[in-house]
N, C-alpha and C. Protein backbone atom coordinates (compact mmCIF):
# COMPACT_ATOMS: atom_id res chain seq x y z
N UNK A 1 142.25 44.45 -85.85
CA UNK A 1 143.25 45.47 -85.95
C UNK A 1 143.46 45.88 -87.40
N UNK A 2 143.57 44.66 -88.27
CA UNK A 2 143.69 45.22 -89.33
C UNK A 2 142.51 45.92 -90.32
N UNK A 3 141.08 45.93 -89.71
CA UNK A 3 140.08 46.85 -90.05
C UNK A 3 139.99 47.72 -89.49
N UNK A 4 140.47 48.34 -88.23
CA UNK A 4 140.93 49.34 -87.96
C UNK A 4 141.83 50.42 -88.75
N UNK A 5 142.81 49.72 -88.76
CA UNK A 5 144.15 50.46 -90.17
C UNK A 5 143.38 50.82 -91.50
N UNK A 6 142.78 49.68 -92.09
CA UNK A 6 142.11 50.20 -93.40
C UNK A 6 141.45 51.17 -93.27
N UNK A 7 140.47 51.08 -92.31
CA UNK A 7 139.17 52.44 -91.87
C UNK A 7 140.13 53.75 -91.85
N UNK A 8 141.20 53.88 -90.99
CA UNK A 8 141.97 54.98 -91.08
C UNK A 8 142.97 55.70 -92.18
N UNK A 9 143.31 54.50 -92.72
CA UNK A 9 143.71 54.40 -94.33
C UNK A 9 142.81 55.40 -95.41
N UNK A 10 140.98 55.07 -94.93
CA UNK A 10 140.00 55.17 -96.08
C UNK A 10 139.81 56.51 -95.53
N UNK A 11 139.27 56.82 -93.94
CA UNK A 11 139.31 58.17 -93.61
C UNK A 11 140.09 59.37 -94.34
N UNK A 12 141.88 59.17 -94.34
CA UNK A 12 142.52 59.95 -94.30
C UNK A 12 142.65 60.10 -96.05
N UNK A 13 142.38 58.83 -96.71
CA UNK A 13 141.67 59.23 -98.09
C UNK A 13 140.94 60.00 -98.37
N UNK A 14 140.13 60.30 -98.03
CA UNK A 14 138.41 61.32 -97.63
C UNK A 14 139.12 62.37 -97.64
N UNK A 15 139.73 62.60 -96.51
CA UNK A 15 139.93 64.01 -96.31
C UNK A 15 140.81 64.43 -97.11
N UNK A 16 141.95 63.59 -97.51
CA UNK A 16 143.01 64.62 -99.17
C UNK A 16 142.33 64.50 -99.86
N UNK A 17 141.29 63.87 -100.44
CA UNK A 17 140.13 64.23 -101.53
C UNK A 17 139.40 65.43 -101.33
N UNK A 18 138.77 65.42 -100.18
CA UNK A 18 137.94 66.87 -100.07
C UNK A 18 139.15 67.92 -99.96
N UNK A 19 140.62 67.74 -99.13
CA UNK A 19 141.02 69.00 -99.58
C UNK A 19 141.09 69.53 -100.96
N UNK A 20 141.90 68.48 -101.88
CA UNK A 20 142.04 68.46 -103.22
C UNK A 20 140.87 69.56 -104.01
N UNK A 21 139.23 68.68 -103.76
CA UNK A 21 138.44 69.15 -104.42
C UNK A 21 138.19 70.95 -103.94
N UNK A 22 138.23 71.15 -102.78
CA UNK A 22 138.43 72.04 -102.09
C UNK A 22 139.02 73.46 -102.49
N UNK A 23 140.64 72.99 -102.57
CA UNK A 23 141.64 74.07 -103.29
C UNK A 23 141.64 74.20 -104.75
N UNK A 24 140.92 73.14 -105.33
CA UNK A 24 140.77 73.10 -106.62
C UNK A 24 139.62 74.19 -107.15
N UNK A 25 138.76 74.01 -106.33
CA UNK A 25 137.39 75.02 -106.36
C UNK A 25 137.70 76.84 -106.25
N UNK A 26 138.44 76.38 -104.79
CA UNK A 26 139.22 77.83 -104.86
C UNK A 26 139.67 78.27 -105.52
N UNK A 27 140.57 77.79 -105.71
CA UNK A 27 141.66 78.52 -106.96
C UNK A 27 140.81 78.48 -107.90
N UNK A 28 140.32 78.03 -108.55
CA UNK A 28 139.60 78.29 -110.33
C UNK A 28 138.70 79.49 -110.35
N UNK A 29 137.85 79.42 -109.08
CA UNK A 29 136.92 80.62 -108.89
C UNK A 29 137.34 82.21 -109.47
N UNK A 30 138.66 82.40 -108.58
CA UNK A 30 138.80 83.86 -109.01
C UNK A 30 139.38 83.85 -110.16
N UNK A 31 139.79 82.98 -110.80
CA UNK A 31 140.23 82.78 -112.31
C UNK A 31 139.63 83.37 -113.17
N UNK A 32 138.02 83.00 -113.04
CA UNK A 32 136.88 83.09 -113.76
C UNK A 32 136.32 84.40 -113.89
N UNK A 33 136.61 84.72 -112.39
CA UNK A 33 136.12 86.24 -112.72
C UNK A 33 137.10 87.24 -113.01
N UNK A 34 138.46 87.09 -113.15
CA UNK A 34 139.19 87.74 -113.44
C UNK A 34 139.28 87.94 -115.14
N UNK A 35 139.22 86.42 -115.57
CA UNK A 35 138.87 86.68 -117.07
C UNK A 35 137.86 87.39 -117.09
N UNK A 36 136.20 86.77 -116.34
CA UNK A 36 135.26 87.78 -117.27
C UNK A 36 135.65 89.35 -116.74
N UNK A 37 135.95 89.64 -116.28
CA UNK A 37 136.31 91.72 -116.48
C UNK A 37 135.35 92.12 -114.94
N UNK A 38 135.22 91.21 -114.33
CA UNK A 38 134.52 91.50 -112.91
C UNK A 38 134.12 90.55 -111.89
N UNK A 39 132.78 90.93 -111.41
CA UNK A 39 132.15 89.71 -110.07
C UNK A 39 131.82 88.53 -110.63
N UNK A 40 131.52 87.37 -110.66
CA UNK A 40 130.84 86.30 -110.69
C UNK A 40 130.84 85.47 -109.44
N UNK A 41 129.42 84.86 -109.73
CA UNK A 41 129.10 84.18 -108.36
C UNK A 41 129.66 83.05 -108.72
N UNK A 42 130.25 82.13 -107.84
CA UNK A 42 130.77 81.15 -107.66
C UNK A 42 130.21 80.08 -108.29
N UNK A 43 130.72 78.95 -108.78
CA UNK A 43 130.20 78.57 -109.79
C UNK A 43 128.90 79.00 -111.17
N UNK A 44 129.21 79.80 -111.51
CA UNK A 44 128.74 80.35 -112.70
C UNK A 44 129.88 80.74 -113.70
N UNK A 45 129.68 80.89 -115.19
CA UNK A 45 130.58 80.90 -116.17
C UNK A 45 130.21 82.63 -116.24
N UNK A 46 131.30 82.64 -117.13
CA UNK A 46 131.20 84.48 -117.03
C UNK A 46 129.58 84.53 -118.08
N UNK A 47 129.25 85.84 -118.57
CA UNK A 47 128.94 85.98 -119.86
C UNK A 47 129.27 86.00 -121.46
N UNK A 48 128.85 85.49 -122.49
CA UNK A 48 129.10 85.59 -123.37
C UNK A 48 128.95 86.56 -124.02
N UNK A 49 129.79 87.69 -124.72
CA UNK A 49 129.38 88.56 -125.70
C UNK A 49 128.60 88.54 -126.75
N UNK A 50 127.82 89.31 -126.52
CA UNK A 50 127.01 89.46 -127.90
C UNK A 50 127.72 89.62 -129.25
N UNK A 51 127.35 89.29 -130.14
CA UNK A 51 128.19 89.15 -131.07
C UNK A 51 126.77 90.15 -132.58
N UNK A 52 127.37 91.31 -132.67
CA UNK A 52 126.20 92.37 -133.15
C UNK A 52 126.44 91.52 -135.01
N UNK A 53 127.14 90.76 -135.63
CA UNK A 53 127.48 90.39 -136.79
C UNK A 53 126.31 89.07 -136.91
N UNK A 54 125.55 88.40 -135.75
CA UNK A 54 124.85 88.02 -135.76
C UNK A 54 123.62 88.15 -135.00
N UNK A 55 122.45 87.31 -136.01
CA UNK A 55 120.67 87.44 -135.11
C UNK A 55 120.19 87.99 -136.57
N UNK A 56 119.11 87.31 -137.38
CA UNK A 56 118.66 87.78 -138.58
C UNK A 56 116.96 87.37 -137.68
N UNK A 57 116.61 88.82 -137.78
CA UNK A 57 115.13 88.89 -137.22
C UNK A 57 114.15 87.85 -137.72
N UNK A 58 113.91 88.27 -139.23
CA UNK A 58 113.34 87.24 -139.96
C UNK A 58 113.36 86.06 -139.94
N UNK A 59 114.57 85.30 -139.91
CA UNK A 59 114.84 84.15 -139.34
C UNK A 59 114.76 83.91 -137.97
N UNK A 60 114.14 84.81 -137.07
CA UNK A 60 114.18 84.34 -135.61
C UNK A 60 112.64 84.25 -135.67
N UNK A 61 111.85 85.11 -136.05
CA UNK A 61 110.39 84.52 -136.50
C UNK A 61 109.83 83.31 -137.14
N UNK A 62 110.58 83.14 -138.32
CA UNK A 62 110.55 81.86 -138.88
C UNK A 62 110.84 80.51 -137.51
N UNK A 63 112.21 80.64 -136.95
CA UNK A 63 112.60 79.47 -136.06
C UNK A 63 111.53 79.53 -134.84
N UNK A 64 110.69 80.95 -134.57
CA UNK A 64 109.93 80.43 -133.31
C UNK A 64 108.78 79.88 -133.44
N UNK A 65 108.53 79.77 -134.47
CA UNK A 65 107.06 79.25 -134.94
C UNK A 65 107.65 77.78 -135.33
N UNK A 66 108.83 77.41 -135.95
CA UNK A 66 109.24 76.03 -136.38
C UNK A 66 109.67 75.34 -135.40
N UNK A 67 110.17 75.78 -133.87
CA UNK A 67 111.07 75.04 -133.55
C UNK A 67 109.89 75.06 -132.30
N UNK A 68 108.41 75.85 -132.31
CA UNK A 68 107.50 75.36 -131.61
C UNK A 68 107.85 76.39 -130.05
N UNK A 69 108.34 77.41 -130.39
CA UNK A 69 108.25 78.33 -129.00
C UNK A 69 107.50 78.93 -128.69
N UNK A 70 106.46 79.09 -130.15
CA UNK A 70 105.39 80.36 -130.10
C UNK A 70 104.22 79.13 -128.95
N UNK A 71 104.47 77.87 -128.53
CA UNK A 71 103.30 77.03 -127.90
C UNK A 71 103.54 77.51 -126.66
N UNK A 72 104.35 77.75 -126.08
CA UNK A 72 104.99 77.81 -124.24
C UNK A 72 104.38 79.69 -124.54
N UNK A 73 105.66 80.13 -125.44
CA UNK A 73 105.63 81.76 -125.32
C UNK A 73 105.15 82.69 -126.14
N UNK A 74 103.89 82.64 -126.81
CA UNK A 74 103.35 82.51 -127.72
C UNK A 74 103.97 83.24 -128.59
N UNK A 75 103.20 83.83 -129.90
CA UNK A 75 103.43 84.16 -131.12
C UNK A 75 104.80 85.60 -131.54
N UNK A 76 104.46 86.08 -130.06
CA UNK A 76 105.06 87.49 -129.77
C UNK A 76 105.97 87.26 -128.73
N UNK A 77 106.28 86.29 -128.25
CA UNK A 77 106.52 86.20 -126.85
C UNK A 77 106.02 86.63 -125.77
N UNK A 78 104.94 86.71 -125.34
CA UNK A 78 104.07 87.90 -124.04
C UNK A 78 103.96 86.29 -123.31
N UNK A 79 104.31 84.67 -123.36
CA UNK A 79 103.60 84.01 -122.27
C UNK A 79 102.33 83.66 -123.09
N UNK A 80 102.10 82.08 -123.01
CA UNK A 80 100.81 81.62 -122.93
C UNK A 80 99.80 81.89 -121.80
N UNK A 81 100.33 81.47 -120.85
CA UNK A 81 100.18 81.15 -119.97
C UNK A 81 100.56 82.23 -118.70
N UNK A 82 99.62 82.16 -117.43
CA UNK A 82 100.41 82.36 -116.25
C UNK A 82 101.66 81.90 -115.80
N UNK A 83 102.85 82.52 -115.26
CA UNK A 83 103.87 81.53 -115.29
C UNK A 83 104.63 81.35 -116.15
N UNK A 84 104.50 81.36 -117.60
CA UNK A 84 105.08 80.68 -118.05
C UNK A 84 106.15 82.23 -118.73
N UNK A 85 107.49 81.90 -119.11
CA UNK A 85 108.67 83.15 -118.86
C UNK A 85 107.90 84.18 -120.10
N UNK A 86 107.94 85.62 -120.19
CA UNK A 86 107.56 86.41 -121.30
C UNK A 86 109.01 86.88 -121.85
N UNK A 87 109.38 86.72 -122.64
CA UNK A 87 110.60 86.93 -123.81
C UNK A 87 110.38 88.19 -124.29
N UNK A 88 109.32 89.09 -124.89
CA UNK A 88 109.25 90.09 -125.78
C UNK A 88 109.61 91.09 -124.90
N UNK A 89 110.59 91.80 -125.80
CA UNK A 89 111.50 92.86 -124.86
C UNK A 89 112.66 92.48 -124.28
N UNK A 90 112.67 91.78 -123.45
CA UNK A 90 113.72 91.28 -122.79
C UNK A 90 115.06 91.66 -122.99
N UNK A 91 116.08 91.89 -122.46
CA UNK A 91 117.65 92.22 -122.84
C UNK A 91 118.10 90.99 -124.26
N UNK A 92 118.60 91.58 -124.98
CA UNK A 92 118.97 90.43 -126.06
C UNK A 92 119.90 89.59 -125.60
N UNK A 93 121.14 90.36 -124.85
CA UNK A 93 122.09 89.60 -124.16
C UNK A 93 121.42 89.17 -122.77
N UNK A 94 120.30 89.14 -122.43
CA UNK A 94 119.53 88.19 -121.07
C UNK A 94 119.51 86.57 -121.99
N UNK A 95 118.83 87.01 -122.76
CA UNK A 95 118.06 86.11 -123.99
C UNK A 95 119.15 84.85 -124.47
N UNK A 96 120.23 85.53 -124.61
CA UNK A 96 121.43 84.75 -125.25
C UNK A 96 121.79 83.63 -124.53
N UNK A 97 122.27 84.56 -122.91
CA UNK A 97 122.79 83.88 -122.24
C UNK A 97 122.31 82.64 -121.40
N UNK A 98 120.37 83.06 -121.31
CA UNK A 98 119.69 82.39 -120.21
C UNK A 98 119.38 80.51 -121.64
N UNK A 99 119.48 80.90 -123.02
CA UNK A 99 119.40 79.99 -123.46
C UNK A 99 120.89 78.98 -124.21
N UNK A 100 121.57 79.88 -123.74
CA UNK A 100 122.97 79.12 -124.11
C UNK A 100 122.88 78.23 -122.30
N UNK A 101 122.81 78.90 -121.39
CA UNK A 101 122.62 78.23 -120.14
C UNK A 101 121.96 76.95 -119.81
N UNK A 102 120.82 76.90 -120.46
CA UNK A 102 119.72 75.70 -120.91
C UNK A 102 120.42 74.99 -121.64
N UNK A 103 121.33 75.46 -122.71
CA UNK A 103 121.66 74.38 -123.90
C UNK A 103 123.24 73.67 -122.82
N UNK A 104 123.57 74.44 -122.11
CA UNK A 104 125.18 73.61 -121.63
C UNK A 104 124.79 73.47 -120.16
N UNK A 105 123.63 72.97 -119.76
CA UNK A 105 122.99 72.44 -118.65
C UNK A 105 123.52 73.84 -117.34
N UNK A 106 123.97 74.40 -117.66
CA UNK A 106 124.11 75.42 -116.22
C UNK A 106 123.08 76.00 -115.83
N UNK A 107 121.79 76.02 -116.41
CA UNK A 107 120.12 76.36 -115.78
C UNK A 107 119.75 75.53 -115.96
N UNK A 108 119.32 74.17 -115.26
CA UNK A 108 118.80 73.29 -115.23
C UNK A 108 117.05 72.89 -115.27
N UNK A 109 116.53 72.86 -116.65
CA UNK A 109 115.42 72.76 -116.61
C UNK A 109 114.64 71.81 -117.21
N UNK A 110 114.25 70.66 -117.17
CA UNK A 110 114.09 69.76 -118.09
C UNK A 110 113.48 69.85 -119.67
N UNK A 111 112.49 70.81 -119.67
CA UNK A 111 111.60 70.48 -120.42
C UNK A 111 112.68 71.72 -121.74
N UNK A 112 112.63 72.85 -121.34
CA UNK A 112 114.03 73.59 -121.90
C UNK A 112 115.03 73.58 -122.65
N UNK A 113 115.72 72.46 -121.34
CA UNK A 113 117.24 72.00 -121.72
C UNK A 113 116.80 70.64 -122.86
N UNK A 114 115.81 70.42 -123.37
CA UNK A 114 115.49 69.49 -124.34
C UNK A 114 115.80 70.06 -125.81
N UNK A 115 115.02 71.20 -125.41
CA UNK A 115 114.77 72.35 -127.12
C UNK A 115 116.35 72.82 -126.92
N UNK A 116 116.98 73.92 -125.83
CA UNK A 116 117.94 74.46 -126.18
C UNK A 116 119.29 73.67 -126.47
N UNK A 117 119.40 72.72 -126.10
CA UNK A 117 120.36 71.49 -126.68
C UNK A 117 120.81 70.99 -127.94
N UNK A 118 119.62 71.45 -128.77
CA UNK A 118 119.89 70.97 -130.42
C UNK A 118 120.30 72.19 -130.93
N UNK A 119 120.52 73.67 -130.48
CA UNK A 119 120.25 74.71 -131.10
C UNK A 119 121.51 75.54 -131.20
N UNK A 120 122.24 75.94 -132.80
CA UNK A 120 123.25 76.35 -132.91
C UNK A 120 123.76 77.68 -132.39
N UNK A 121 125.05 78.40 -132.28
CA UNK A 121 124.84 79.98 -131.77
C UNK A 121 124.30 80.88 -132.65
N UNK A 122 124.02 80.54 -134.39
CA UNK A 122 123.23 81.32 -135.03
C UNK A 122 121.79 81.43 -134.48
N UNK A 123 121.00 79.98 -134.66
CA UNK A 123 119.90 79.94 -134.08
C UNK A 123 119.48 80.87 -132.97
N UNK A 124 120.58 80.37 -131.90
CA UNK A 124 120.15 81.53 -130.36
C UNK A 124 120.31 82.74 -130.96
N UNK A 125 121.52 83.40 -131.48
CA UNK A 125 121.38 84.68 -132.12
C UNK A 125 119.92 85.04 -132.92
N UNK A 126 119.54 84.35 -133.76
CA UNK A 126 118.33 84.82 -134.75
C UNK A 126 116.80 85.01 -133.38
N UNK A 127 117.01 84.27 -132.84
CA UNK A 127 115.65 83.50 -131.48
C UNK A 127 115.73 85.35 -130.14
N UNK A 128 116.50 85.56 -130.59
CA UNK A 128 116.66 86.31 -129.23
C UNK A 128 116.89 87.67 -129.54
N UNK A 129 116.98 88.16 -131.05
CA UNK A 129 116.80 89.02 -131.42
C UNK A 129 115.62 89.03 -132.01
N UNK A 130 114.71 88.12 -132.76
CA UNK A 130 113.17 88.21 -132.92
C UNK A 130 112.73 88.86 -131.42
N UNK A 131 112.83 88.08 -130.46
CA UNK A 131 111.73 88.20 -129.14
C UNK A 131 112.36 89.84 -128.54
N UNK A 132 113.83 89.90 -128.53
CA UNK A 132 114.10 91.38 -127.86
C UNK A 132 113.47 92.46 -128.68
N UNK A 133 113.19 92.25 -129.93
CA UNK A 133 112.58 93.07 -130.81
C UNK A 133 110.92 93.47 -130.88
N UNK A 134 110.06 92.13 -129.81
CA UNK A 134 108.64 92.50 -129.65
C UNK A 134 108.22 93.58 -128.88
N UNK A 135 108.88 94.34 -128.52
CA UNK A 135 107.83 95.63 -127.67
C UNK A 135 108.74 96.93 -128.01
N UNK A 136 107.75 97.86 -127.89
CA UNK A 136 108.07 99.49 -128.57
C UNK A 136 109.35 99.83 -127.83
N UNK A 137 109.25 99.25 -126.56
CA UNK A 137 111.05 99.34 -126.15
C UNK A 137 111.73 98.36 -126.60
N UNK A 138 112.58 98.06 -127.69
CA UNK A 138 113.26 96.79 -127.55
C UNK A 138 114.21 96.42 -126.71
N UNK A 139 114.95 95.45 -126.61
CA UNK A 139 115.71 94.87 -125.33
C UNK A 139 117.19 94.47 -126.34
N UNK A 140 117.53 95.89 -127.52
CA UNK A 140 118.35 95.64 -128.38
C UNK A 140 119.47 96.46 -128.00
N UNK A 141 120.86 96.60 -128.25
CA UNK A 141 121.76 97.68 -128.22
C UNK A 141 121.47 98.70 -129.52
N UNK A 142 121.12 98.50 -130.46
CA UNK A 142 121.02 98.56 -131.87
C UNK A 142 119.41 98.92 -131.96
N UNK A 143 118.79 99.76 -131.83
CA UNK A 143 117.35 99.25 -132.85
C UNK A 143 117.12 99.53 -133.73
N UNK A 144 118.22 99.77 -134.89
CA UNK A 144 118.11 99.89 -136.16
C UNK A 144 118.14 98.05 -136.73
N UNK A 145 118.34 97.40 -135.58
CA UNK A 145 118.79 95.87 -135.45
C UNK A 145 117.01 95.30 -136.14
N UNK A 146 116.13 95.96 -135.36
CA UNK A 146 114.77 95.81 -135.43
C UNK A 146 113.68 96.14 -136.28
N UNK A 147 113.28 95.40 -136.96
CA UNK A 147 112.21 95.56 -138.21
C UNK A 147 111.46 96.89 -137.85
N UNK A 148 110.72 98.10 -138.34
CA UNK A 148 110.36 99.08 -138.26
C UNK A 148 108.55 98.57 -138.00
């Protein structure tokens, strides 16, 4: 009898936990998108603004060759490889966000979330304005932003 009581004890634990976690989920959700200024999918963080006061081209060339990106995405960003992501062009604010994502584990990728983890918001700024800057369209708001 008295493992009976506990079991029902531990049950009815369970379930004010999952409500808890539950209404807790709820409620924060539309929080999130109310700050960011629209939709977001459910668990996801809004976007970060670009911030146009930073990203020094030169220095995003320099860091992709030092910090070893030109091996995965090569020299220009176009992809080594089949498969493997092409960066040049790309939205600058895609760029920002998909590697701030890697660095605070919300895109979960191992090999990635290794490199983008050590890497400051200058860094991502300088990294993501080099690569939005590789093709005759850039992927800039600005392309006065972009070496001629």
């Amino acid at each position: 009898m008295a493992g009976d009581v506990a079991g029902r004890w531990m049950r009815a634990g369970a379930l004010a936990l999952a409500a808890l976690v539950f209404t807790t989920a709820a409620d924060d959700g539309p929080a999130r998108s109310e700050q960011a200024g629209g939709y977001t999918r459910e668990g996801s963080r809004p976007a970060v603004r670009l911030q146009e006061d930073l990203g020094d081209y030169d220095r995003g060339e320099y860091l992709a060759e030092r910090l070893d990106c030109i091996k995965c995405h090569g020299p220009a960003g176009y992809g080594e490889k089949p498969g493997w992501p092409k960066l040049a062009g790309q939205y600058e604010q895609y760029l920002l966000n998909a590697i701030r994502n890697f660095r605070d584990g919300n895109r979960p990728h191992a090999f990635m979330s290794l490199y983008a983890e050590q890497l400051t918001e200058r860094v991502i700024h300088d990294l993501a304005l080099y690569y939005a800057c590789q093709t005759e369209n850039p992927g800039v708001g600005d392309e006065e932003r972009c070496p001629q």
